[in-house]
N, C-alpha and C. Protein backbone atom coordinates (compact mmCIF):
# COMPACT_ATOMS: atom_id res chain seq x y z
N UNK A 1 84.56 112.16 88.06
CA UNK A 1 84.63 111.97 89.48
C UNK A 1 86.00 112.38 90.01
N UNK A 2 86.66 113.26 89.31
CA UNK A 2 88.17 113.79 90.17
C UNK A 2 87.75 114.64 91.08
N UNK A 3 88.51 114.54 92.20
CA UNK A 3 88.47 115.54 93.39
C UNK A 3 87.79 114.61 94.68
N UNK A 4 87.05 113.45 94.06
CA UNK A 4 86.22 112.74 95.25
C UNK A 4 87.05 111.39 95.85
N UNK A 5 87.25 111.52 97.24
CA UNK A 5 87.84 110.58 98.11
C UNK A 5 87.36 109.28 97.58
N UNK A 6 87.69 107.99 97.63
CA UNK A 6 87.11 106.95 97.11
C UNK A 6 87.01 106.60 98.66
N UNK A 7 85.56 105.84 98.49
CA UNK A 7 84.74 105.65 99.93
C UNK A 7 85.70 104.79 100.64
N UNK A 8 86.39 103.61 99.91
CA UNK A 8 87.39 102.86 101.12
C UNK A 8 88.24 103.69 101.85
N UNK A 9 88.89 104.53 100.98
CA UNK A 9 89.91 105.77 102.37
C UNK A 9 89.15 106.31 103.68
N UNK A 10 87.67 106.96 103.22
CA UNK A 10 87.26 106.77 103.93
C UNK A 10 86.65 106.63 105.10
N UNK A 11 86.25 104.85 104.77
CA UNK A 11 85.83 103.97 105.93
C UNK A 11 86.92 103.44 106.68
N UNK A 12 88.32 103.37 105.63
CA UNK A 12 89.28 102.94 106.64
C UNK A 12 89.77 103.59 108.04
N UNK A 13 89.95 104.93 107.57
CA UNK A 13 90.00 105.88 108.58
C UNK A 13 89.00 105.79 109.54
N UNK A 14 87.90 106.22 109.77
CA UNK A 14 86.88 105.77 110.25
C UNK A 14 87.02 104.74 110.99
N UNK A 15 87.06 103.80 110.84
CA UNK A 15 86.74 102.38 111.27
C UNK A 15 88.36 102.33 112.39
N UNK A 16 88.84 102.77 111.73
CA UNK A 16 90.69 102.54 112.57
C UNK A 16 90.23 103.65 113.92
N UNK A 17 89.88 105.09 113.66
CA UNK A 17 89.50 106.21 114.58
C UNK A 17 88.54 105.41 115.66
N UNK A 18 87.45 104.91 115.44
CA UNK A 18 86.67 104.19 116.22
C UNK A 18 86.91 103.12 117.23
N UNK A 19 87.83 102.18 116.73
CA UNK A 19 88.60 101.10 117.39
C UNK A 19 89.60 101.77 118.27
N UNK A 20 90.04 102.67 117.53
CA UNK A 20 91.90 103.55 118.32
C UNK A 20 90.90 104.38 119.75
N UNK A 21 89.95 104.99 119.26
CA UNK A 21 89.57 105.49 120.71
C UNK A 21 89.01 104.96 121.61
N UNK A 22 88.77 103.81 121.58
CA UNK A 22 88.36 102.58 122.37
C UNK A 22 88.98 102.02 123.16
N UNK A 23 90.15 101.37 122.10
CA UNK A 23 91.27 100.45 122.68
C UNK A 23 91.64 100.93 124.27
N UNK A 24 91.92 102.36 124.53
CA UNK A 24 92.86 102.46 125.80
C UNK A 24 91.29 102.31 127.06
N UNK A 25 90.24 102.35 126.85
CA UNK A 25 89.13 101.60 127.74
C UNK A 25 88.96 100.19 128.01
N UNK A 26 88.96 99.38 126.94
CA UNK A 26 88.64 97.73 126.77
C UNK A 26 89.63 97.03 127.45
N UNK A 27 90.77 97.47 126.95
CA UNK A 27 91.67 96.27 128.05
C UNK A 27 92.78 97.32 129.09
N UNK A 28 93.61 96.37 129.52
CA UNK A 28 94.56 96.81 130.83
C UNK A 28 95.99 96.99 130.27
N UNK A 29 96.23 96.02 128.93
CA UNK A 29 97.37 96.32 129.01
C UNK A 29 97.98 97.37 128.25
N UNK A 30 99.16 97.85 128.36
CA UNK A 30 99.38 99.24 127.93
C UNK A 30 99.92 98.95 126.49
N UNK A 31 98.98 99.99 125.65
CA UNK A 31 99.49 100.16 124.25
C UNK A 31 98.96 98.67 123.80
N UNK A 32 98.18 98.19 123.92
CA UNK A 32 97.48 96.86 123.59
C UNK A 32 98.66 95.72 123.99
N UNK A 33 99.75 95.74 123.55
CA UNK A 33 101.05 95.07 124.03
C UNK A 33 102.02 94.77 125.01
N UNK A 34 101.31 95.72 125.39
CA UNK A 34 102.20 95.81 126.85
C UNK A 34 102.20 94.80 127.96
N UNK A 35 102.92 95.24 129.62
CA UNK A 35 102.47 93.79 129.90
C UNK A 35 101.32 94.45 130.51
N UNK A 36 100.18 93.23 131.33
CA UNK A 36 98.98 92.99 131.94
C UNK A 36 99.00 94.15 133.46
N UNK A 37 98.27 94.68 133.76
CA UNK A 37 98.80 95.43 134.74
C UNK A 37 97.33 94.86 135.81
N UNK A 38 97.21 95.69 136.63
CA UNK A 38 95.84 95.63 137.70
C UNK A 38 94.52 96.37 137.43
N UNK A 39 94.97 97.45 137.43
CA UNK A 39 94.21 98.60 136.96
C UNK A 39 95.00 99.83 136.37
N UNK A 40 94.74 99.65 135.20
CA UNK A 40 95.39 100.94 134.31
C UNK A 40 95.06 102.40 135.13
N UNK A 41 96.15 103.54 135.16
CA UNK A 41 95.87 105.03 135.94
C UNK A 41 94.91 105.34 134.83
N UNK A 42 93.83 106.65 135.38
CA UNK A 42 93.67 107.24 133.99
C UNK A 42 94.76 107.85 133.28
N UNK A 43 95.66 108.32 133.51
CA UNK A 43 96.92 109.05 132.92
C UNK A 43 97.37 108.28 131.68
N UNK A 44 97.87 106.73 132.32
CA UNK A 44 97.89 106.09 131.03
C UNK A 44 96.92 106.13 130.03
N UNK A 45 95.92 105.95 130.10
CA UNK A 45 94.49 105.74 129.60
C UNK A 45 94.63 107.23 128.72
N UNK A 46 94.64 108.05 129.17
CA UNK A 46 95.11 109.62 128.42
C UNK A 46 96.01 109.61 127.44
N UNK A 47 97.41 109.20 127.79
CA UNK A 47 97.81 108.74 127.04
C UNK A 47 98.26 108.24 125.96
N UNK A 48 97.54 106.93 126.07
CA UNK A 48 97.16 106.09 125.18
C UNK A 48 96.25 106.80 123.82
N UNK A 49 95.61 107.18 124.81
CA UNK A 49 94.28 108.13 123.64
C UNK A 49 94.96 108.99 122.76
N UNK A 50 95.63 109.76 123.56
CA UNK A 50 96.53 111.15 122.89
C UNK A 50 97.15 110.03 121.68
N UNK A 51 98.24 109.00 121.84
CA UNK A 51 99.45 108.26 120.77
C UNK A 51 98.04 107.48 119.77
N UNK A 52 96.99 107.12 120.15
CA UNK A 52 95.87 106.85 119.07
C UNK A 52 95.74 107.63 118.11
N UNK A 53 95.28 108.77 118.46
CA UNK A 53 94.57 110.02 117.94
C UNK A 53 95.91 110.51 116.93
N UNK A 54 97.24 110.12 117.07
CA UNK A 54 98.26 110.82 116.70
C UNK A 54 98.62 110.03 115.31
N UNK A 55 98.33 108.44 115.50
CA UNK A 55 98.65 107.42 114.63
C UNK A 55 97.42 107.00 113.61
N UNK A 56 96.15 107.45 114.37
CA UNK A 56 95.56 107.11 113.31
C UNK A 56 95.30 108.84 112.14
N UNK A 57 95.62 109.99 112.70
CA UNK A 57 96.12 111.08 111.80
C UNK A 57 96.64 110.87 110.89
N UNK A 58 98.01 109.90 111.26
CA UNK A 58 99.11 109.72 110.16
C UNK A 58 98.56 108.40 109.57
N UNK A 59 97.84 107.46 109.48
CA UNK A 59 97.58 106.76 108.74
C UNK A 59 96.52 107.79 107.85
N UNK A 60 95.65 108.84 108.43
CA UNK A 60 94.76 109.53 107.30
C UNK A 60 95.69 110.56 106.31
N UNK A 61 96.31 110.62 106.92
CA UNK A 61 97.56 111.43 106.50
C UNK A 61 98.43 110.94 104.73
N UNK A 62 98.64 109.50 105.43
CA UNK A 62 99.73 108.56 103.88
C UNK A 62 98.56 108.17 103.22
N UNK A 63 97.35 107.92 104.06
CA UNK A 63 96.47 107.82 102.55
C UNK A 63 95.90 109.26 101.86
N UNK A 64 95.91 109.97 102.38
CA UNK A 64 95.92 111.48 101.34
C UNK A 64 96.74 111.54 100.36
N UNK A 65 98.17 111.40 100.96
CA UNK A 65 99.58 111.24 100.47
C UNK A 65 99.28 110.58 99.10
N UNK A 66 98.80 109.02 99.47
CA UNK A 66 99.15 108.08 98.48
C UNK A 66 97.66 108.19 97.25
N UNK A 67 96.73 109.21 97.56
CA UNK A 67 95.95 109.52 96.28
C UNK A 67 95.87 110.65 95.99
N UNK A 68 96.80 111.58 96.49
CA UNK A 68 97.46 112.74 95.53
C UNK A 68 97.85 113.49 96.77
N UNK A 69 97.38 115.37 96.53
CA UNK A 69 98.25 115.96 97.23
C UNK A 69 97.58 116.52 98.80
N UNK A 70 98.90 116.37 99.54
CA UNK A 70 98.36 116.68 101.12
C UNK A 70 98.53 117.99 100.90
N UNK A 71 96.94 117.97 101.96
CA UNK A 71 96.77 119.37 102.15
C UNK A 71 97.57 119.62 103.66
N UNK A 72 97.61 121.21 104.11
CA UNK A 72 98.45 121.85 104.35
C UNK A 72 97.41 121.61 105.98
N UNK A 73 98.75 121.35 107.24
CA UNK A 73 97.48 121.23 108.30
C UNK A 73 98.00 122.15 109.41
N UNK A 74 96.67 122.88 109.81
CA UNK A 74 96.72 123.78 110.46
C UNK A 74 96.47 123.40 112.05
N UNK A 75 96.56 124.14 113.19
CA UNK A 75 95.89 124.28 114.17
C UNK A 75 94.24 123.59 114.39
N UNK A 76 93.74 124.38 113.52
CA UNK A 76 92.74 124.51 113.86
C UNK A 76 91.94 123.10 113.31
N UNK A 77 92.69 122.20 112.26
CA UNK A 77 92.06 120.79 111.82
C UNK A 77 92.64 119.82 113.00
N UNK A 78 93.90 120.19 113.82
CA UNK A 78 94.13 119.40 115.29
C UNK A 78 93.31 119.50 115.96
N UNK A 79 92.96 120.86 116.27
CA UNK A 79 91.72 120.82 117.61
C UNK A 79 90.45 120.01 117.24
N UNK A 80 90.01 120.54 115.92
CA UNK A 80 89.12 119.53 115.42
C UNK A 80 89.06 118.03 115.45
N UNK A 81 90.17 117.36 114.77
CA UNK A 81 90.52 115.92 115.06
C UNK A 81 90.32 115.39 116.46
N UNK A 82 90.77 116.52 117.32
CA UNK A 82 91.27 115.76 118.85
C UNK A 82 89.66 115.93 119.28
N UNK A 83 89.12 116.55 119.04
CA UNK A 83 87.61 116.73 119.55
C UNK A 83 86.60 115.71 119.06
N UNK A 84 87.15 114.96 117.70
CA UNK A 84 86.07 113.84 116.92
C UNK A 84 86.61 112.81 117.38
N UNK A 85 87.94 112.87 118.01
CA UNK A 85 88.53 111.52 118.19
C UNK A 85 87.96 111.56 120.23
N UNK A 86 87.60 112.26 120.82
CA UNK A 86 87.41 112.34 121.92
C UNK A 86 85.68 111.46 122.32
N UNK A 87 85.41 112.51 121.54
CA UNK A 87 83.99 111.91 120.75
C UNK A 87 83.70 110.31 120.64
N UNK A 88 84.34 110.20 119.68
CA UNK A 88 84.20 108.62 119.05
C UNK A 88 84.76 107.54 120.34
N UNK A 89 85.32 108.45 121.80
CA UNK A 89 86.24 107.54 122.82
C UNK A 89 85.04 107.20 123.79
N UNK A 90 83.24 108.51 123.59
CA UNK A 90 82.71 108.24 124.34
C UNK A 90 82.33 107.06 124.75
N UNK A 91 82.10 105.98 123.75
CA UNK A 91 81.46 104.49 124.27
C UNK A 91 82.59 103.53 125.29
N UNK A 92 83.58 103.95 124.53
CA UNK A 92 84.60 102.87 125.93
C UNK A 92 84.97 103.72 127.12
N UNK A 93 84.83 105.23 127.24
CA UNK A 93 84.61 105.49 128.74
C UNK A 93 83.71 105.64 129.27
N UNK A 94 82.06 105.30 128.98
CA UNK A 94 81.22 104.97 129.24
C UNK A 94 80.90 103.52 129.78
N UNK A 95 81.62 102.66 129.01
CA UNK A 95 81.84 100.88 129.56
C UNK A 95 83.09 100.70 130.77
N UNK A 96 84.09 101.87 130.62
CA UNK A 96 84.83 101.36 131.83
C UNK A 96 84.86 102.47 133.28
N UNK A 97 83.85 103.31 132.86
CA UNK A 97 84.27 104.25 133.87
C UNK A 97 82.36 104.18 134.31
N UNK A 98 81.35 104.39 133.98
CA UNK A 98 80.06 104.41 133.88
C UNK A 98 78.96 103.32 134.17
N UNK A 99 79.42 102.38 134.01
CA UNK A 99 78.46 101.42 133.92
C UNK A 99 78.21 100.80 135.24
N UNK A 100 77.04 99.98 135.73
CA UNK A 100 77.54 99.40 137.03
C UNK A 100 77.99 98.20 136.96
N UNK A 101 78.76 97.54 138.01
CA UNK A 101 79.44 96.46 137.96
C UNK A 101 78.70 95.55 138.95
């Protein structure tokens, strides 16, 4: 079995990507920590998404790292990423921008 990801790397990734493109829909405050605001701009909300998409990379990133060797990243696996991570953002801008109130 050399060469095969072990399934926890992963689901971790996964599961972190899913939550990270969410987070800047579900609540108001900025960067989950921030303080409480009224109504978040979309800009922040953009944002937010963009520094998600960036952090949970680098967490897929040190776990490559930490079970052998990183591969080499191009252009073209960014556009990709930013497009699965846009993806995976559909359900929380569907709950805060879509739904009726």
């Amino acid at each position: 079995m050399t060469g095969l990801v072990p399934v926890w790397a992963v689901s971790v990734v996964l599961l972190a990507a899913v939550i990270a493109a969410n987070l800047p829909f579900v609540n108001e405050r900025l960067f989950v920590m921030g303080p409480r605001r009224d109504a978040k701009p979309v800009g922040w909300r953009l944002l937010e998404l963009l520094a998600y998409a960036f952090a949970v990379a680098a967490l897929g990133r040190a776990i490559e790292g930490h079970l052998g060797q990183v591969s080499p990243m191009r252009w073209e696996f960014v556009a990709v990423w930013l497009c699965v991570f846009l993806t995976l953002s559909f359900p929380g801008f569907v709950w805060r921008y879509l739904r009726k109130r």
